[in-house]
PDB file of N, CA and C in Angstrom:
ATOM      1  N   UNK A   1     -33.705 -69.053  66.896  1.00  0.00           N
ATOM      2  CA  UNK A   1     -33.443 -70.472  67.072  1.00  0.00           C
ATOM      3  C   UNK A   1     -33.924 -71.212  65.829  1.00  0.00           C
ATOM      4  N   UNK A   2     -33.009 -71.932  65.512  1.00  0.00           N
ATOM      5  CA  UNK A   2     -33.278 -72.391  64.199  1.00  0.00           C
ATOM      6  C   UNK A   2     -33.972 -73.859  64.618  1.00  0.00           C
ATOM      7  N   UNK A   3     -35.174 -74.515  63.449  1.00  0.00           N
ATOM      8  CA  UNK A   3     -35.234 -75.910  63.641  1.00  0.00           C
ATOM      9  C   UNK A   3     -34.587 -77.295  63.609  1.00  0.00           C
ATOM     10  N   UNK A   4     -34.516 -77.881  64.336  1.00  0.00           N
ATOM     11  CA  UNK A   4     -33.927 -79.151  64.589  1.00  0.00           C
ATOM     12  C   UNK A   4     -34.263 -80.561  63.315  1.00  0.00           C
ATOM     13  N   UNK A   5     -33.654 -80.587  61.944  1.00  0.00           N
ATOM     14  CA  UNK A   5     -34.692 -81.478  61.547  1.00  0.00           C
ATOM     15  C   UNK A   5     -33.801 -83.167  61.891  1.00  0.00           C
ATOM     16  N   UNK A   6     -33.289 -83.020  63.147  1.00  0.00           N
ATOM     17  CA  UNK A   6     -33.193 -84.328  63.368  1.00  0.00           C
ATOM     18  C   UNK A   6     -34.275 -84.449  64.988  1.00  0.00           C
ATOM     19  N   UNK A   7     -34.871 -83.855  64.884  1.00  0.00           N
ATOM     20  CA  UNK A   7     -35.433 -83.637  66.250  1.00  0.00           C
ATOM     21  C   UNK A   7     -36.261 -84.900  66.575  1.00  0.00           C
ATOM     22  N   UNK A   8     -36.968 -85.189  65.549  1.00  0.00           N
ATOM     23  CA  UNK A   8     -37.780 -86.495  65.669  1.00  0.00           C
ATOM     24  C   UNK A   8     -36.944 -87.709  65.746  1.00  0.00           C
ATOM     25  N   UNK A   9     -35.570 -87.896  65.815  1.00  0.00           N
ATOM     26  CA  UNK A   9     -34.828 -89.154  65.882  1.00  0.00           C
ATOM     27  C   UNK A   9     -34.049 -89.078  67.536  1.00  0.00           C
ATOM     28  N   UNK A  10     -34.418 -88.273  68.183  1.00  0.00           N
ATOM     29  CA  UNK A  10     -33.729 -88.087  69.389  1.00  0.00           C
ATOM     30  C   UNK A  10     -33.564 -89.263  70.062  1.00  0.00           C
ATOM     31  N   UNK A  11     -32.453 -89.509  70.324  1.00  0.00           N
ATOM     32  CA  UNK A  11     -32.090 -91.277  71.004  1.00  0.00           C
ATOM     33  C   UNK A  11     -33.098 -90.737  72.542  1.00  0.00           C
ATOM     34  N   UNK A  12     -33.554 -92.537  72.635  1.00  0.00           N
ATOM     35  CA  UNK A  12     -34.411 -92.571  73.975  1.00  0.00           C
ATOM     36  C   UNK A  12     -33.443 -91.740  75.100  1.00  0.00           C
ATOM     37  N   UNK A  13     -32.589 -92.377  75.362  1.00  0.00           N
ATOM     38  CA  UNK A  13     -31.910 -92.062  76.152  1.00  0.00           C
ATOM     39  C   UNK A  13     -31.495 -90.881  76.416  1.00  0.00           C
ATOM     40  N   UNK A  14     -31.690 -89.619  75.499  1.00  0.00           N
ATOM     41  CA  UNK A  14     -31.638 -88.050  75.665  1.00  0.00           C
ATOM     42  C   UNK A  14     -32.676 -87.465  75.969  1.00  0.00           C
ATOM     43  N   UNK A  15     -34.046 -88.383  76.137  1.00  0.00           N
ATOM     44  CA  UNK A  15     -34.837 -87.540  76.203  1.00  0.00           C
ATOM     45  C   UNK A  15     -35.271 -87.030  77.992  1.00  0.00           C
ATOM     46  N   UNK A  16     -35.762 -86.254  78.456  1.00  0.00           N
ATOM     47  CA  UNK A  16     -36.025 -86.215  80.125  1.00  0.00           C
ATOM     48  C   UNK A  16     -36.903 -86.494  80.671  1.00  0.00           C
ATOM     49  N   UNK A  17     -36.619 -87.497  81.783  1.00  0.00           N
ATOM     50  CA  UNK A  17     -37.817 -88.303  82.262  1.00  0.00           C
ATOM     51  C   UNK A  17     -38.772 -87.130  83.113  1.00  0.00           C
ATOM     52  N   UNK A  18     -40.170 -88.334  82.819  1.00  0.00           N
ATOM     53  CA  UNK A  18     -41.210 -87.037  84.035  1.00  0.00           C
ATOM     54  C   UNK A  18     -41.604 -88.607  84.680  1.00  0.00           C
ATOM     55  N   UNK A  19     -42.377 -88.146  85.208  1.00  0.00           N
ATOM     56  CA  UNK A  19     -43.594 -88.523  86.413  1.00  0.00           C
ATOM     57  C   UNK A  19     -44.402 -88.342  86.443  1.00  0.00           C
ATOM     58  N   UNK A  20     -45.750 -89.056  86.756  1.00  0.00           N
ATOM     59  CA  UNK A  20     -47.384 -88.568  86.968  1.00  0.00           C
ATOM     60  C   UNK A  20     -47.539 -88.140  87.793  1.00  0.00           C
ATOM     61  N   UNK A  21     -48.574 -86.987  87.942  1.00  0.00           N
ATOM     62  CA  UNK A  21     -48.980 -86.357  89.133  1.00  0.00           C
ATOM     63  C   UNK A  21     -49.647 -87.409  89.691  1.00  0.00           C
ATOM     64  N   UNK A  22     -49.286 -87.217  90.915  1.00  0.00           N
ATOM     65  CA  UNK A  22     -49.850 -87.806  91.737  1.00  0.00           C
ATOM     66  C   UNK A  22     -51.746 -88.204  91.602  1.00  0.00           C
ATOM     67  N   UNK A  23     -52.052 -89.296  91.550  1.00  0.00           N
ATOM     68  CA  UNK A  23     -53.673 -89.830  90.883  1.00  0.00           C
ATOM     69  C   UNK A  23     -54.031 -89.664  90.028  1.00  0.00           C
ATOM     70  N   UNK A  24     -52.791 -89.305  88.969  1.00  0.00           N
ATOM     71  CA  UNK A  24     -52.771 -89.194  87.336  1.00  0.00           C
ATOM     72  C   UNK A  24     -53.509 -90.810  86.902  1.00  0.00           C
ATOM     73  N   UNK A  25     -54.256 -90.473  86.031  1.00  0.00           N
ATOM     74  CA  UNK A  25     -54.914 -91.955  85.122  1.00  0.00           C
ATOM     75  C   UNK A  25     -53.673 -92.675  84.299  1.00  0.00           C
ATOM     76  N   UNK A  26     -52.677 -93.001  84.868  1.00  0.00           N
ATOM     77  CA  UNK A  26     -51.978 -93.259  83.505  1.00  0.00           C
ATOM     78  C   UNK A  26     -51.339 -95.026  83.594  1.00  0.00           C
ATOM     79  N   UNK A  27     -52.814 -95.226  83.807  1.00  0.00           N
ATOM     80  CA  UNK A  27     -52.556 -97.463  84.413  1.00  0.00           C
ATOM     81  C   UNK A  27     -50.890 -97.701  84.233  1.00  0.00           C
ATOM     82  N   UNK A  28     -50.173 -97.298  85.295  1.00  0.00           N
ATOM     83  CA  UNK A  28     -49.004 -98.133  85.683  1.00  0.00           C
ATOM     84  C   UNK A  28     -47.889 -97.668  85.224  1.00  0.00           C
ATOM     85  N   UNK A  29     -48.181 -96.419  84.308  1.00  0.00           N
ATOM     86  CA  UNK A  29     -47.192 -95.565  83.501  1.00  0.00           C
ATOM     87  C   UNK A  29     -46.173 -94.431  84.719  1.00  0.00           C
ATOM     88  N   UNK A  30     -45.990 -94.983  85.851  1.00  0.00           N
ATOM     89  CA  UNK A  30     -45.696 -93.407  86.451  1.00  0.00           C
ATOM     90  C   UNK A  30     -44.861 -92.443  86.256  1.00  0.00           C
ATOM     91  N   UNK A  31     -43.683 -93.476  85.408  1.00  0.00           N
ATOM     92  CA  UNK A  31     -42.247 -92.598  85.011  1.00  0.00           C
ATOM     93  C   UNK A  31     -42.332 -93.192  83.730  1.00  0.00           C
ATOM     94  N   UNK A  32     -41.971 -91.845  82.767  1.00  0.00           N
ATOM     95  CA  UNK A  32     -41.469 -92.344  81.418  1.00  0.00           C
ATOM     96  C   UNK A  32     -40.885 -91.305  81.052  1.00  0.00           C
ATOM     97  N   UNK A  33     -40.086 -91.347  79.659  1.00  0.00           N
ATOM     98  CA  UNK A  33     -39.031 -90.727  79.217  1.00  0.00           C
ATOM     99  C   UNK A  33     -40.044 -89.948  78.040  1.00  0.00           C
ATOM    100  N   UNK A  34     -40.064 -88.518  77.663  1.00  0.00           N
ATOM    101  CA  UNK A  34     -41.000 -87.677  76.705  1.00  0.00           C
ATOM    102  C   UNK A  34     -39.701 -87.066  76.328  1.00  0.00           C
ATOM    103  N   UNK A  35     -40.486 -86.313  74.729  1.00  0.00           N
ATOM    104  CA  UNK A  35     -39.868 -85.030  74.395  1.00  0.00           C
ATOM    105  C   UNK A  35     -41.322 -84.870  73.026  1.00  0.00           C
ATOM    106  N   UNK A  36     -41.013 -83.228  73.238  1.00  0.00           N
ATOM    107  CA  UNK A  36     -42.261 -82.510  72.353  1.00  0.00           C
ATOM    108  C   UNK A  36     -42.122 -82.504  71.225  1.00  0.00           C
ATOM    109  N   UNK A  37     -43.127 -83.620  70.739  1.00  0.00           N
ATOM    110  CA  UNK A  37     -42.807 -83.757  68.959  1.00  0.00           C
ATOM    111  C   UNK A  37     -44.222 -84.173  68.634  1.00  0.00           C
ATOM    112  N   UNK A  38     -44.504 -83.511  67.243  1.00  0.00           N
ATOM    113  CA  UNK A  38     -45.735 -82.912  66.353  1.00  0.00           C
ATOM    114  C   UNK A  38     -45.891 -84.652  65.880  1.00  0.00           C
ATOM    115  N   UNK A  39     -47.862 -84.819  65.623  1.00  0.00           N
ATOM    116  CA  UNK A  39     -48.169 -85.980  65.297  1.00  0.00           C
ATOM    117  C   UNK A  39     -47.321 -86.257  64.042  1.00  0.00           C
ATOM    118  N   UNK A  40     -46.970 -85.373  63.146  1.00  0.00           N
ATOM    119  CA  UNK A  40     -46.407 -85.449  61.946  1.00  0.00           C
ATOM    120  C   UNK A  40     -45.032 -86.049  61.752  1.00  0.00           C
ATOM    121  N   UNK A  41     -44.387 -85.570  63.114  1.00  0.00           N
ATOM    122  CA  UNK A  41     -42.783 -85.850  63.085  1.00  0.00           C
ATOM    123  C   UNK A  41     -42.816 -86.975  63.806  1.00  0.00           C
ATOM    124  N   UNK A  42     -43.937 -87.788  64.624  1.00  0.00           N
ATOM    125  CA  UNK A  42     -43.922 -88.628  65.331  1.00  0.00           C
ATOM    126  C   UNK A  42     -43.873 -89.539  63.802  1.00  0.00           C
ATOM    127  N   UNK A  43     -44.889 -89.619  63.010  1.00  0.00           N
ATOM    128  CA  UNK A  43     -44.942 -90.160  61.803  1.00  0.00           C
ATOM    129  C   UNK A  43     -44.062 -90.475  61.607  1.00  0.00           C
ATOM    130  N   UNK A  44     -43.008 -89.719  60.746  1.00  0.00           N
ATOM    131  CA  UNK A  44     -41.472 -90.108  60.294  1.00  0.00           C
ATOM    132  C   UNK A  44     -40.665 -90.613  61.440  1.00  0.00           C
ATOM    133  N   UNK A  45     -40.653 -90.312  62.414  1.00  0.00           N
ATOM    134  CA  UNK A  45     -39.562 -91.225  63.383  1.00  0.00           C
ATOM    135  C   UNK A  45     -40.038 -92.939  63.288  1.00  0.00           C
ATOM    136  N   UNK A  46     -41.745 -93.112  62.989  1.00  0.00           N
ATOM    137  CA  UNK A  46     -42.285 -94.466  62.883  1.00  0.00           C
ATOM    138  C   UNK A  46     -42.187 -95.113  61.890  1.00  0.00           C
ATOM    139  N   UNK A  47     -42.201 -94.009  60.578  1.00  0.00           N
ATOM    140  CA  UNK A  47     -41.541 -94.772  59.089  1.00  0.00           C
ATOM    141  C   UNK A  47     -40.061 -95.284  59.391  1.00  0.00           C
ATOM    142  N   UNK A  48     -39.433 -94.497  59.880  1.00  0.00           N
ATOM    143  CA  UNK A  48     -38.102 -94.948  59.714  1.00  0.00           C
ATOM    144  C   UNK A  48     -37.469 -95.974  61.137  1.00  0.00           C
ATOM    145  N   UNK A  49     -37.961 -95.668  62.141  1.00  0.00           N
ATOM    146  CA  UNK A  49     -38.043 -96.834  63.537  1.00  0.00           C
ATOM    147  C   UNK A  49     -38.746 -97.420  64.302  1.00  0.00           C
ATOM    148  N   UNK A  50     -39.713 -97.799  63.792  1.00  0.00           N
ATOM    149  CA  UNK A  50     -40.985 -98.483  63.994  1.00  0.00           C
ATOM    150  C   UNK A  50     -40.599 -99.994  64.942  1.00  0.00           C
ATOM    151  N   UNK A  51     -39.836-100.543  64.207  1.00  0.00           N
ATOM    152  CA  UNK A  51     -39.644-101.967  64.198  1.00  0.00           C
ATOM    153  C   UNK A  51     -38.421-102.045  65.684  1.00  0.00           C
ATOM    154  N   UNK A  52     -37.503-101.395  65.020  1.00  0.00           N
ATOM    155  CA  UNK A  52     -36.440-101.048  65.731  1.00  0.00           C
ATOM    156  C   UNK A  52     -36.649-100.456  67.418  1.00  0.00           C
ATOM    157  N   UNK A  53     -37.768 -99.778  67.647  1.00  0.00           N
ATOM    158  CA  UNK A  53     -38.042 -99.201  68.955  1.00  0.00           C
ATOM    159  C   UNK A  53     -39.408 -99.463  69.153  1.00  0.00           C
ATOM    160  N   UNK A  54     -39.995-100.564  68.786  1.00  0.00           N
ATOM    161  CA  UNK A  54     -41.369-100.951  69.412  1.00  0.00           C
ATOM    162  C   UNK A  54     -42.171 -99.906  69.490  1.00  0.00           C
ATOM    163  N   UNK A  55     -42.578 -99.228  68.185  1.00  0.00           N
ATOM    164  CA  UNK A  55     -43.464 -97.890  68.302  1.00  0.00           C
ATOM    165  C   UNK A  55     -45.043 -98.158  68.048  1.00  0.00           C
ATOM    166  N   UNK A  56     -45.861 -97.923  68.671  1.00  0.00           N
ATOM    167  CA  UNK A  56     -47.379 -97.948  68.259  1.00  0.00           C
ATOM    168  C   UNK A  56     -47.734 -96.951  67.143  1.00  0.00           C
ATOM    169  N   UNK A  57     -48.551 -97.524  66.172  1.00  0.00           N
ATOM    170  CA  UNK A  57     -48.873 -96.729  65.047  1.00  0.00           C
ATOM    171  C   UNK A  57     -49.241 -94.866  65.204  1.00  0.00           C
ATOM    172  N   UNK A  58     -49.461 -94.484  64.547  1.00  0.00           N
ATOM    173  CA  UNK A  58     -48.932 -92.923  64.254  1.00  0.00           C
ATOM    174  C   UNK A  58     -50.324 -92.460  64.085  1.00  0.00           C
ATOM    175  N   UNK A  59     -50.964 -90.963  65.274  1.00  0.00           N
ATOM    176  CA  UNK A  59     -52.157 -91.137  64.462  1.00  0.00           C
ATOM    177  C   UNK A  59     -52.466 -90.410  63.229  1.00  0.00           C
ATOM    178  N   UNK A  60     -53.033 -90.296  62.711  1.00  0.00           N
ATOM    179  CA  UNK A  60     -53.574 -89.189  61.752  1.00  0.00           C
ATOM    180  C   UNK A  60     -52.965 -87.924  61.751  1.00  0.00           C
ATOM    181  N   UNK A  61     -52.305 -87.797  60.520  1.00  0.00           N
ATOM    182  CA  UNK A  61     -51.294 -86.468  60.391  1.00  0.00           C
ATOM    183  C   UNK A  61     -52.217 -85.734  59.287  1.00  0.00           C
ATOM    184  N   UNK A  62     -53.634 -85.724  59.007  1.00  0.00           N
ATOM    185  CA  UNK A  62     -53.857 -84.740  58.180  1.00  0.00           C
ATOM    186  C   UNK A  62     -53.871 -83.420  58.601  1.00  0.00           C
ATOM    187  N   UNK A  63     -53.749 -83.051  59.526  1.00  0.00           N
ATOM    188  CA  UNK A  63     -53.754 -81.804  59.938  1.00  0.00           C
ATOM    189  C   UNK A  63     -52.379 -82.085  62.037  1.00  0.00           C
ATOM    190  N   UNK A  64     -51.648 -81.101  61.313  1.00  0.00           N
ATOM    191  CA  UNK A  64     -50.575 -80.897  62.514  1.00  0.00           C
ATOM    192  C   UNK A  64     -51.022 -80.573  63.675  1.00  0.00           C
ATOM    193  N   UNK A  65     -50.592 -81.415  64.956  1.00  0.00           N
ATOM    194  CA  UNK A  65     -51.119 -80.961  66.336  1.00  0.00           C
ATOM    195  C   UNK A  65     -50.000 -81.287  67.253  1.00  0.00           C
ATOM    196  N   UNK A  66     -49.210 -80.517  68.345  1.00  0.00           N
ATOM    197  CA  UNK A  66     -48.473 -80.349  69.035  1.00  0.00           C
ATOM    198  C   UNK A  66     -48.919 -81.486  70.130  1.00  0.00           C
ATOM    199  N   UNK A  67     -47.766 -82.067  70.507  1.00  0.00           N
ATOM    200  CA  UNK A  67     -47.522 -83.341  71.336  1.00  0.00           C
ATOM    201  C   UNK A  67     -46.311 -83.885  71.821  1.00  0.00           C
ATOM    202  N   UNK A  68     -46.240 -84.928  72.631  1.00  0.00           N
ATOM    203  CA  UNK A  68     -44.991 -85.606  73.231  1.00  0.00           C
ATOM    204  C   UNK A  68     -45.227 -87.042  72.356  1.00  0.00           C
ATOM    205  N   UNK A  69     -43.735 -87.359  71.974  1.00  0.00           N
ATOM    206  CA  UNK A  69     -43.554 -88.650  71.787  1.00  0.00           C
ATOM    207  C   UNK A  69     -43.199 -89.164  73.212  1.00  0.00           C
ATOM    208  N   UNK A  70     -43.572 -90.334  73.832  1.00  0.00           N
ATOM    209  CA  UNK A  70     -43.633 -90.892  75.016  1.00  0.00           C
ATOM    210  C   UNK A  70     -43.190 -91.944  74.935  1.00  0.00           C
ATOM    211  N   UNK A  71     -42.478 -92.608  76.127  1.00  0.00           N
ATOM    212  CA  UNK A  71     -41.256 -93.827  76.291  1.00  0.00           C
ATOM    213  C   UNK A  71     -41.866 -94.494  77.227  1.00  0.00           C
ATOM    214  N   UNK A  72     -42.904 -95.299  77.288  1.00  0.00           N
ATOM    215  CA  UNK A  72     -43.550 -96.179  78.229  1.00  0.00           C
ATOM    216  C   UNK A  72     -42.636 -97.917  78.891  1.00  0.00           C
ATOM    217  N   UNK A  73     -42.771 -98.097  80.009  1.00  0.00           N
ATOM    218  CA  UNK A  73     -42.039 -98.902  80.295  1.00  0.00           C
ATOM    219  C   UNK A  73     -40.489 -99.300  79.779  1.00  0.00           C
ATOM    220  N   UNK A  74     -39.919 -98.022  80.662  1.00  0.00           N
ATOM    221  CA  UNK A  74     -38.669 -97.657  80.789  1.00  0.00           C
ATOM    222  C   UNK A  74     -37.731 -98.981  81.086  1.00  0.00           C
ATOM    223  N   UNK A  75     -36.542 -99.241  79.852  1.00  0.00           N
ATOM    224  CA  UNK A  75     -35.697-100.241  80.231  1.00  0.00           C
ATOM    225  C   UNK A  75     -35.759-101.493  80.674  1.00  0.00           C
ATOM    226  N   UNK A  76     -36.917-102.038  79.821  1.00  0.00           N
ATOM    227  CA  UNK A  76     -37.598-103.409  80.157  1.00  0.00           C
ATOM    228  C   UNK A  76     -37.841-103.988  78.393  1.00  0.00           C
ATOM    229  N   UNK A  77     -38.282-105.131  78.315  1.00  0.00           N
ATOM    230  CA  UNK A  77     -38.379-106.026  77.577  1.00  0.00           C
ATOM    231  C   UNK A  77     -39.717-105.455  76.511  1.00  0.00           C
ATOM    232  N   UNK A  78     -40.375-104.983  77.166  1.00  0.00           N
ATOM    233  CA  UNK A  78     -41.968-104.134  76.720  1.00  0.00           C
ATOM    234  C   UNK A  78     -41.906-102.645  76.715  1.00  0.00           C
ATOM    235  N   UNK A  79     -40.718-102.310  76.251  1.00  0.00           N
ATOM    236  CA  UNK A  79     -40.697-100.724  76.394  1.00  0.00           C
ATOM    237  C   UNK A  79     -41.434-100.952  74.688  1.00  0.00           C
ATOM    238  N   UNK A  80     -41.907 -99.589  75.096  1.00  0.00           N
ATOM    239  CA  UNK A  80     -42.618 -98.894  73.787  1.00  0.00           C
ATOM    240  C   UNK A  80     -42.571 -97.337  73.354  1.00  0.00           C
ATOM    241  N   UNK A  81     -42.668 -97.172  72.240  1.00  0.00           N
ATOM    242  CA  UNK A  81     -42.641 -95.441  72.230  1.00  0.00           C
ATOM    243  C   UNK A  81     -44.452 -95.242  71.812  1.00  0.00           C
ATOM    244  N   UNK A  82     -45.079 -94.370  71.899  1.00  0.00           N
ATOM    245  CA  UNK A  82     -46.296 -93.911  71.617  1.00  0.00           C
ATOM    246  C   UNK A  82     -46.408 -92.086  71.538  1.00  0.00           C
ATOM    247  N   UNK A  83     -47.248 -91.521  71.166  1.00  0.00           N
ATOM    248  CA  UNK A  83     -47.518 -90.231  71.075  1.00  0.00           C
ATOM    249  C   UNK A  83     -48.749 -89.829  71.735  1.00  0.00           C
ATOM    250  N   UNK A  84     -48.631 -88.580  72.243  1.00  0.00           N
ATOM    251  CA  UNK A  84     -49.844 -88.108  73.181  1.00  0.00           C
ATOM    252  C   UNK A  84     -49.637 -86.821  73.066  1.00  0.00           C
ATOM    253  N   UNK A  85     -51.093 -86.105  72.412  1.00  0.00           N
ATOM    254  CA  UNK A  85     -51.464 -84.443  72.309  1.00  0.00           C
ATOM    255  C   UNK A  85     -50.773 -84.363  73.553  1.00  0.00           C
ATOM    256  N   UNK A  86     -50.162 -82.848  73.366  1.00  0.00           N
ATOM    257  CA  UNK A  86     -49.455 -81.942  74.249  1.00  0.00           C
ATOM    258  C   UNK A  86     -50.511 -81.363  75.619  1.00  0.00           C
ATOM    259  N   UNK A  87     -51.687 -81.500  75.723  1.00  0.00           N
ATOM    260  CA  UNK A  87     -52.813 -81.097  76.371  1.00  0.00           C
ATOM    261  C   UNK A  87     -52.643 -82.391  77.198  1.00  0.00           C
ATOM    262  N   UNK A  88     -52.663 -83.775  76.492  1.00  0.00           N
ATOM    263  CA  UNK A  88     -53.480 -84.421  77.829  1.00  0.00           C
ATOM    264  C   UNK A  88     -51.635 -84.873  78.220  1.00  0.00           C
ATOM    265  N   UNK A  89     -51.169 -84.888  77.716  1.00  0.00           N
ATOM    266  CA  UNK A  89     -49.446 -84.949  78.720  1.00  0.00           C
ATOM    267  C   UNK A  89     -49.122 -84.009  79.514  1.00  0.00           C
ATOM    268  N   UNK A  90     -49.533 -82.864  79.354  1.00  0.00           N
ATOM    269  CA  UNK A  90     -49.132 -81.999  80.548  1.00  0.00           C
ATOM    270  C   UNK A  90     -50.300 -82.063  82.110  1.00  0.00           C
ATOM    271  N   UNK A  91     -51.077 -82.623  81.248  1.00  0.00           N
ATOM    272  CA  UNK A  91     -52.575 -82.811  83.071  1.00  0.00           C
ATOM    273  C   UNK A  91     -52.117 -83.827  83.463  1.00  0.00           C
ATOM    274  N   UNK A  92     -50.892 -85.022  83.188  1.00  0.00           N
ATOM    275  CA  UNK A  92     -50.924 -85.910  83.804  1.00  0.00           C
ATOM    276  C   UNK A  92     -49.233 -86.471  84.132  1.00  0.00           C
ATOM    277  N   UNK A  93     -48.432 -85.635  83.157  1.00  0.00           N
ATOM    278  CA  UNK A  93     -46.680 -85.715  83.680  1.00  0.00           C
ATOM    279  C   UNK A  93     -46.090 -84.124  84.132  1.00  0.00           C
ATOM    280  N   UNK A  94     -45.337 -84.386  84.885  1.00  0.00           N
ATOM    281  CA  UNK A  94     -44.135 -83.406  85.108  1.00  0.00           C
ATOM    282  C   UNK A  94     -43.036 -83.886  85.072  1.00  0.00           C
ATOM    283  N   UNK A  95     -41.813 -82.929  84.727  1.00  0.00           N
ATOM    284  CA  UNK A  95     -40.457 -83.277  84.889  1.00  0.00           C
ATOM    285  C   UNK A  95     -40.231 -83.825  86.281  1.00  0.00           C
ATOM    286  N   UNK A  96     -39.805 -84.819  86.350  1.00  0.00           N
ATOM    287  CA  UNK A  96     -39.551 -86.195  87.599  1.00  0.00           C
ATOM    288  C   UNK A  96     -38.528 -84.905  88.539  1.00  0.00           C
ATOM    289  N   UNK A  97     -38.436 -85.029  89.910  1.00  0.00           N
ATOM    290  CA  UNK A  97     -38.402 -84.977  90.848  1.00  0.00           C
ATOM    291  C   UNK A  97     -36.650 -84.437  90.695  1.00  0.00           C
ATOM    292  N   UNK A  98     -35.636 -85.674  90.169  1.00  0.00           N
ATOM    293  CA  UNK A  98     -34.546 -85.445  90.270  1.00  0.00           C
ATOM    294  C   UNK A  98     -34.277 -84.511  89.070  1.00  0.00           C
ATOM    295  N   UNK A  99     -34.784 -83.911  87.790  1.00  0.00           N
ATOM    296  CA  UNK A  99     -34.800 -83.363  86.992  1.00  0.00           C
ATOM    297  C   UNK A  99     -35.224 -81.819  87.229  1.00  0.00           C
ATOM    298  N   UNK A 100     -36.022 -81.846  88.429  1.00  0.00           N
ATOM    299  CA  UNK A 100     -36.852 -80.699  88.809  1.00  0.00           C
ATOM    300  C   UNK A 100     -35.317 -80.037  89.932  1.00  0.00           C
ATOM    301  N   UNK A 101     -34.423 -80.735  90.631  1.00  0.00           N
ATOM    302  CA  UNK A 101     -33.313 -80.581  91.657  1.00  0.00           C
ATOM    303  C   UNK A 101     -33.650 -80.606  93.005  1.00  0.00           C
ATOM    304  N   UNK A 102     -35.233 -81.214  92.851  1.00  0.00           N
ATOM    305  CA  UNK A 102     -35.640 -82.055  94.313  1.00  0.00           C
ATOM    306  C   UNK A 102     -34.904 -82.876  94.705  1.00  0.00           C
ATOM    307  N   UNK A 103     -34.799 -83.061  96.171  1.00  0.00           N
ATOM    308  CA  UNK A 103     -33.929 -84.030  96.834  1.00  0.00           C
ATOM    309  C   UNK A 103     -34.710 -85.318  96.736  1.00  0.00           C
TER     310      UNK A 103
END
């Protein structure tokens, strides 16, 4: 499988929504739209659409660490994109319910 180098520009709208586990900490976040992208590539999606998709700053790319870019407040006026290590996104989302082929 070869790499994707448009991977970091993935339109919101392709990416697959999750859900918090249930008494997940995530103040008011329960559904949002993710996909797994490196602090680094989060970087360049923020150089180049920052403005354009309401992104919160990028953290520290001196050294590469596996993560979700995250779609907070889905289809509203205050949507935002942000990034979150791959560790603390998986203790607190799963693939949402209708994604999973729960009724």
């Amino acid at each position: 499988m070869s790499y994707d180098l448009n991977r970091a520009y993935i339109q919101v709208s392709d990416m697959p929504i999750f859900e918090a586990f249930k008494g997940a900490p995530v103040a008011g976040h329960l559904i949002v739209r993710a996909c797994e992208l490196s602090n680094r590539e989060y970087g360049h999606r923020h150089q180049k659409l920052a403005k354009s998709n309401n992104m919160k700053h990028p953290p520290s790319a001196d050294r590469i660490f596996a993560g979700y870019l995250v779609v907070r407040n889905i289809d509203t006026p205050t949507q935002y994109e942000t990034w979150m290590p791959g560790h603390v996104f998986e203790d607190l989302y799963r693939p949402a319910k209708a994604a999973r082929g729960a009724a």
